[in-house]
Protein backbone atom coordinates (compact mmCIF):
# COMPACT_ATOMS: atom_id res chain seq x y z
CA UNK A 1 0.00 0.00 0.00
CA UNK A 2 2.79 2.28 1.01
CA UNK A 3 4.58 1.55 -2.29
CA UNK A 4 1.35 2.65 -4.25
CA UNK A 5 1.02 5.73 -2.70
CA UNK A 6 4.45 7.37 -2.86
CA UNK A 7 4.45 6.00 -6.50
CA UNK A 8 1.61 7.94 -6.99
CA UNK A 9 2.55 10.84 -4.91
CA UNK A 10 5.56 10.68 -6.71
CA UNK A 11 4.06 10.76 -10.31
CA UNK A 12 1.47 13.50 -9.08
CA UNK A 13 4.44 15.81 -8.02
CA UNK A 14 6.59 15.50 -11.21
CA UNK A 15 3.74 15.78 -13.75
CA UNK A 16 2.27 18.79 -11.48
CA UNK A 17 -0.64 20.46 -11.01
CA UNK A 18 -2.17 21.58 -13.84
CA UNK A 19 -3.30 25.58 -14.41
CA UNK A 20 -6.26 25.53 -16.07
CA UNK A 21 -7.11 28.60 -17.97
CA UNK A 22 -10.37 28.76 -18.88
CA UNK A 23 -10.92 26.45 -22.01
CA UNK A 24 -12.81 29.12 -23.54
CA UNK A 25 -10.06 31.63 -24.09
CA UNK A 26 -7.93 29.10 -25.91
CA UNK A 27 -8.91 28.92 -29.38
CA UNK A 28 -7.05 25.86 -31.04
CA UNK A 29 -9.16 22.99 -30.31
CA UNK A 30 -6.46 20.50 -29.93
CA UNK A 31 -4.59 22.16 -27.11
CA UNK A 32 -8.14 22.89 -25.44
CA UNK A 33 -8.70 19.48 -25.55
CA UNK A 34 -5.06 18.80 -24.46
CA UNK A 35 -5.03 21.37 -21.51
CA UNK A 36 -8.77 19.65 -20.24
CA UNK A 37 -7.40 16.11 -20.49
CA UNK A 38 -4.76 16.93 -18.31
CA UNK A 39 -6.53 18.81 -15.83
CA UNK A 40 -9.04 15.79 -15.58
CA UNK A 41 -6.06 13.40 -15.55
CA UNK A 42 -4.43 15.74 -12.64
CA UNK A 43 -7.66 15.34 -10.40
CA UNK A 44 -8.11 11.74 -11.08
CA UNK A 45 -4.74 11.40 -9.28
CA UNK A 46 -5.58 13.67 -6.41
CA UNK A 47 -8.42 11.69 -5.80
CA UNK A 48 -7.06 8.06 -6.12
CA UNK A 49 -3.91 9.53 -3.79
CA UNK A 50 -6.87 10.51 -0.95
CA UNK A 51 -8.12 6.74 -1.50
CA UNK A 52 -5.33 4.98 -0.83
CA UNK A 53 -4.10 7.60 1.96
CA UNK A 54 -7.77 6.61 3.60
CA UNK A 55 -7.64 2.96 2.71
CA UNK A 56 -3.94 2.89 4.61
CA UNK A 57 -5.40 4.74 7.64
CA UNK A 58 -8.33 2.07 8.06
CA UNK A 59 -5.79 -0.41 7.53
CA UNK A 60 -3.62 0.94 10.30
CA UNK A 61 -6.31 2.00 12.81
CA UNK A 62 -9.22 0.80 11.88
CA UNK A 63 -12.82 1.76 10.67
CA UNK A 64 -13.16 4.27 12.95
CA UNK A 65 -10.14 6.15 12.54
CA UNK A 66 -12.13 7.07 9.09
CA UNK A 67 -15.24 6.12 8.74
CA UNK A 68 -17.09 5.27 5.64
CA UNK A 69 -19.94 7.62 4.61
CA UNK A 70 -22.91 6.64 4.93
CA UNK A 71 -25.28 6.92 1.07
CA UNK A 72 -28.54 8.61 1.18
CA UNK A 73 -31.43 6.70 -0.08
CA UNK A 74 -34.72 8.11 -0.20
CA UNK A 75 -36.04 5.38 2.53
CA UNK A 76 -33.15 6.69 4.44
CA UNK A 77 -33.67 10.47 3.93
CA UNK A 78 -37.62 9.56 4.53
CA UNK A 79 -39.20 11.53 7.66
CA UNK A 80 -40.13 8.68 10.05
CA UNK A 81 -44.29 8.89 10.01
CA UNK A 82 -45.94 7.20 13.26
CA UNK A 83 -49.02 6.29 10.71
CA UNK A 84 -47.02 3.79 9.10
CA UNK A 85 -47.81 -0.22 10.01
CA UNK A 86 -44.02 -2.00 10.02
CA UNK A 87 -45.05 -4.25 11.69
CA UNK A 88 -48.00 -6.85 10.98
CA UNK A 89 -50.52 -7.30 14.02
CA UNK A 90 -53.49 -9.73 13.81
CA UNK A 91 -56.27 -6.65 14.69
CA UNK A 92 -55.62 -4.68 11.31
């Protein structure tokens, strides 16, 4: 894991950060194109280093060192009603 990460620390740092202009203002196509795909490129490594840099911490000190987020659903995001039978009783 360790050897992942400072590979890919390593390979973020030398390519750099990319300064993204806005695409607009350039007006040859190909080095728009150029100048986006390496901005996306750039961010996909930012966000694979924060993975693994999470992934190592749960490894290290466990789940709740960094928890997991929890999705929203729309049962979970649902206001509880008290009108609402869960559970099946033999008078209804």
């Amino acid at each position: 894991m360790d050897k992942k990460i400072q590979a890919l620390a390593k390979k973020h740092l030398k390519e750099g950060g990319v300064k993204m202009q806005h695409p607009s203002d350039i007006k040859n196509k190909q080095k728009r194109q150029e100048i986006v795909l390496k901005k996306r490129m750039a961010d996909a490594r930012e966000a694979k280093l924060e993975h693994l840099k999470k992934m190592k911490v749960r490894e290290e000190l466990g789940e709740k060192a960094a928890p997991k987020g929890t999705t929203k659903t729309i049962e979970s995001m649902r206001v509880k009603d008290e009108t609402v039978i869960t559970e099946i009783d033999e008078d209804i």
